[in-house]
N, C-alpha and C. Protein backbone atom coordinates (compact mmCIF):
# COMPACT_ATOMS: atom_id res chain seq x y z
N UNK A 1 91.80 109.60 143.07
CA UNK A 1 91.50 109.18 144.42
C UNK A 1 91.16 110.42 145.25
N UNK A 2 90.11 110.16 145.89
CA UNK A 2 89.44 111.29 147.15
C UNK A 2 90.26 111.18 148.16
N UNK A 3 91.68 111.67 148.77
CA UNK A 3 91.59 111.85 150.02
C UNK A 3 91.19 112.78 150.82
N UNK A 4 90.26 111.99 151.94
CA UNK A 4 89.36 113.10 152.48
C UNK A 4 89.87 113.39 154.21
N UNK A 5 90.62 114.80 154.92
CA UNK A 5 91.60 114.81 155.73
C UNK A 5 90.52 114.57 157.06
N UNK A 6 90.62 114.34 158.26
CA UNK A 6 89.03 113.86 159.07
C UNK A 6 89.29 115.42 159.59
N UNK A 7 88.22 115.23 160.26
CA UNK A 7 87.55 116.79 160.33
C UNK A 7 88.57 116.96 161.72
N UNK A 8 88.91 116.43 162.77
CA UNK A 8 89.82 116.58 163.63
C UNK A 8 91.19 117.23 162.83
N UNK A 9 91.79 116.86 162.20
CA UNK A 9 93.26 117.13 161.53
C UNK A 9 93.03 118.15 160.75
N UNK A 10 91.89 118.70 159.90
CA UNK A 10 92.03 120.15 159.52
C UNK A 10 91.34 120.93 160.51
N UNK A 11 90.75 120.47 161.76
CA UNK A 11 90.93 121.59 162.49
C UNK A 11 92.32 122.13 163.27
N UNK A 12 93.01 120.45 163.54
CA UNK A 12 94.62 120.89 164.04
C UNK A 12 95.68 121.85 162.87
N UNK A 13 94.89 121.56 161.87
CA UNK A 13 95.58 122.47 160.41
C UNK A 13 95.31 124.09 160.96
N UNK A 14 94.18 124.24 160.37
CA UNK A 14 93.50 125.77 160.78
C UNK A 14 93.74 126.34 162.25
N UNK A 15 94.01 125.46 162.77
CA UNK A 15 94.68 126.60 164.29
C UNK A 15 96.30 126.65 164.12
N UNK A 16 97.11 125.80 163.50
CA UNK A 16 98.43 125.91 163.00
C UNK A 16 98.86 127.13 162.14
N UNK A 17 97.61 127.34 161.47
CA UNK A 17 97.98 128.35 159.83
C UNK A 17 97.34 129.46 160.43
N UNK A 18 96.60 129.57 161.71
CA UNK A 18 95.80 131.52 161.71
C UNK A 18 96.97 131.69 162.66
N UNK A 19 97.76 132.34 162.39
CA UNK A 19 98.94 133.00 163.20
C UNK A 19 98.75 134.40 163.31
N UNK A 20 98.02 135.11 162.64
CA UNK A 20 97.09 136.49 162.82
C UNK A 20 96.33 136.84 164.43
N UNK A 21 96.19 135.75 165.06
CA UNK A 21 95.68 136.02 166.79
C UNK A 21 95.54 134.69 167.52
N UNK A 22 95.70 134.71 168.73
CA UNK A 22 95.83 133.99 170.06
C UNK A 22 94.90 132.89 169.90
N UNK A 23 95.20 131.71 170.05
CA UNK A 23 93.86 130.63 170.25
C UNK A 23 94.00 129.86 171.75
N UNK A 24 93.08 129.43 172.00
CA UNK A 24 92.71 128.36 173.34
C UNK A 24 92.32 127.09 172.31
N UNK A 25 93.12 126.49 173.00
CA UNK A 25 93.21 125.07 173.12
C UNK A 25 92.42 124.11 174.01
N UNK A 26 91.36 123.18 173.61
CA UNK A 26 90.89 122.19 174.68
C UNK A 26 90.42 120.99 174.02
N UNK A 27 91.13 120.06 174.41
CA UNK A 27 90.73 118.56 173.75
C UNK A 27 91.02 117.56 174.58
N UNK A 28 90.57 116.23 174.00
CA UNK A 28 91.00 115.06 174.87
C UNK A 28 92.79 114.71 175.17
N UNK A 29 92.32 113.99 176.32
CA UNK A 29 94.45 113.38 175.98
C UNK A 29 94.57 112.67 174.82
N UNK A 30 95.94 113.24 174.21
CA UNK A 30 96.39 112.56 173.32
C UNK A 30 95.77 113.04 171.73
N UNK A 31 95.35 114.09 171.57
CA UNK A 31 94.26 114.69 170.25
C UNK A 31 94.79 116.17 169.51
N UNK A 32 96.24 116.21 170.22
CA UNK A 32 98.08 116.57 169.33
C UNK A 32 97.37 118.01 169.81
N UNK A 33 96.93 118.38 170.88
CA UNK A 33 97.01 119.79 171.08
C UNK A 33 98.55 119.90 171.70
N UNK A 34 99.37 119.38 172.04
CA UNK A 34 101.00 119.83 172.18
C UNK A 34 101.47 119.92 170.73
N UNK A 35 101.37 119.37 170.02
CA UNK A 35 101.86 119.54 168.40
C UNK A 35 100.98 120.72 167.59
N UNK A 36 100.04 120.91 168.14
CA UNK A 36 99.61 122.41 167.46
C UNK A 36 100.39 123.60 167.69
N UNK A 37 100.57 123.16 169.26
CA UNK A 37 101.07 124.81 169.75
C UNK A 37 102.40 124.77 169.43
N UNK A 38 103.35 123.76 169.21
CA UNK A 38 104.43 123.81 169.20
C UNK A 38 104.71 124.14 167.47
N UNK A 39 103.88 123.59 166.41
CA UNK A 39 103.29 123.90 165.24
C UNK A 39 103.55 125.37 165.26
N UNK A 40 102.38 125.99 166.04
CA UNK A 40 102.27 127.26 165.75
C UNK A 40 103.52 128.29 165.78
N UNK A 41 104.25 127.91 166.81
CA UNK A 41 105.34 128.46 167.70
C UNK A 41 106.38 128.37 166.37
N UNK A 42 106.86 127.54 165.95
CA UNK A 42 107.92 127.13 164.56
C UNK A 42 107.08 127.80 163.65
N UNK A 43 106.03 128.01 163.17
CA UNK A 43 105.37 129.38 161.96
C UNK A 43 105.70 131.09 162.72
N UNK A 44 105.54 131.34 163.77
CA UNK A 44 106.03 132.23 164.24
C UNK A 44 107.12 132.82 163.93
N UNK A 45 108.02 131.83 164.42
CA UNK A 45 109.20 132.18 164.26
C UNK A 45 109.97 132.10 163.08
N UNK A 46 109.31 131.30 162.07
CA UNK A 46 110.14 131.54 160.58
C UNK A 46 109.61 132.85 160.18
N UNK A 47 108.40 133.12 160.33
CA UNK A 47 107.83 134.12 159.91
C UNK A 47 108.49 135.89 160.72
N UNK A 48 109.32 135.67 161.61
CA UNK A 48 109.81 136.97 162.49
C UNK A 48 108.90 137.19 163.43
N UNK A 49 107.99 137.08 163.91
CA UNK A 49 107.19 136.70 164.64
C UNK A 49 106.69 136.25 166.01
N UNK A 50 108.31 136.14 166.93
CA UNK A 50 108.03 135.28 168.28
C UNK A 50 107.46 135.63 169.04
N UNK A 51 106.33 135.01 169.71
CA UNK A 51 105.60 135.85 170.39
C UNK A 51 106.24 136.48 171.86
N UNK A 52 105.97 137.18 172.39
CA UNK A 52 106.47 137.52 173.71
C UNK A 52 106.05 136.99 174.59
N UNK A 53 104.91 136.37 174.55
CA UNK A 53 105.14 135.72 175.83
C UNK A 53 104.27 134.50 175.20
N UNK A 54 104.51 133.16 176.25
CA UNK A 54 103.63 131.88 175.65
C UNK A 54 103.11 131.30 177.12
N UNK A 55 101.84 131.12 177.36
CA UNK A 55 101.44 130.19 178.35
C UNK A 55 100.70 129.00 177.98
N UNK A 56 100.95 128.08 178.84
CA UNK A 56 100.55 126.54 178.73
C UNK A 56 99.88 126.30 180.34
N UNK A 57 98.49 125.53 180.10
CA UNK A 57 98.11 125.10 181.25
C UNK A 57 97.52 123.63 180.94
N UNK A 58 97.84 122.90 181.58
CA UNK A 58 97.59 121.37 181.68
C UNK A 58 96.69 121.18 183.18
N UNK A 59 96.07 120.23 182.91
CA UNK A 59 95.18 119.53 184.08
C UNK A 59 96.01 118.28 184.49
N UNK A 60 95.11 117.89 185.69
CA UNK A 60 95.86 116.55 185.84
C UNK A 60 96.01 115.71 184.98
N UNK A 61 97.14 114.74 185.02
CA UNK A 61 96.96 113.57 184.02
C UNK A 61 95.52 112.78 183.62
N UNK A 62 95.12 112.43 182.29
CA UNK A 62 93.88 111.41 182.41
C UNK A 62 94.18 110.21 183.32
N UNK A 63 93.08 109.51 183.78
CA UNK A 63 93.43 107.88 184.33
C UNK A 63 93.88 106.73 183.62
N UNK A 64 93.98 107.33 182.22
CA UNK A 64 94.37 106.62 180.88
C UNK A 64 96.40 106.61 181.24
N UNK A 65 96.61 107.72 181.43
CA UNK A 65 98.28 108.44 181.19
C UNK A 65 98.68 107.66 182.85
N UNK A 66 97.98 107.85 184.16
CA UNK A 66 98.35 107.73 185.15
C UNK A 66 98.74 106.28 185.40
N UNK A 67 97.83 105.28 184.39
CA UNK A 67 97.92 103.51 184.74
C UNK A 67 99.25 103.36 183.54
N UNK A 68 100.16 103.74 183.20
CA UNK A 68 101.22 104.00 182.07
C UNK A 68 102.39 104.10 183.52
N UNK A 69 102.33 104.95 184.61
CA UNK A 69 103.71 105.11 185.14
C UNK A 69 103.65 103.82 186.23
């Protein structure tokens, strides 16, 4: 059997596994860029690794997330 991974999920792979330098993040809501970075952050740190410093910037909620509260 071919399983074939979609091209979205080995790119969330390949920014998980280059822990060698800094990436930017930009995708739709909901398309696990919080599970990458947090991904990355747990390889870091098994590896000795923590970075010194970490920033996160978010936009407003989509109109998708806002009709939810």
């Amino acid at each position: 059997m071919n399983r074939r991974v979609p091209e979205d999920q080995a790119a969330r792979d390949r920014a998980i596994r280059r822990t060698d330098r800094s990436i930017a993040l930009s995708a739709g809501a909901g398309s696990g860029k919080t599970s990458v970075l947090v991904s990355r952050l747990i390889q870091h740190m098994r590896a000795g690794r923590a970075p010194s410093s970490i920033c996160l910037l978010y936009t407003s909620p989509s109109p998708r997330d806002r009709q939810k509260s």
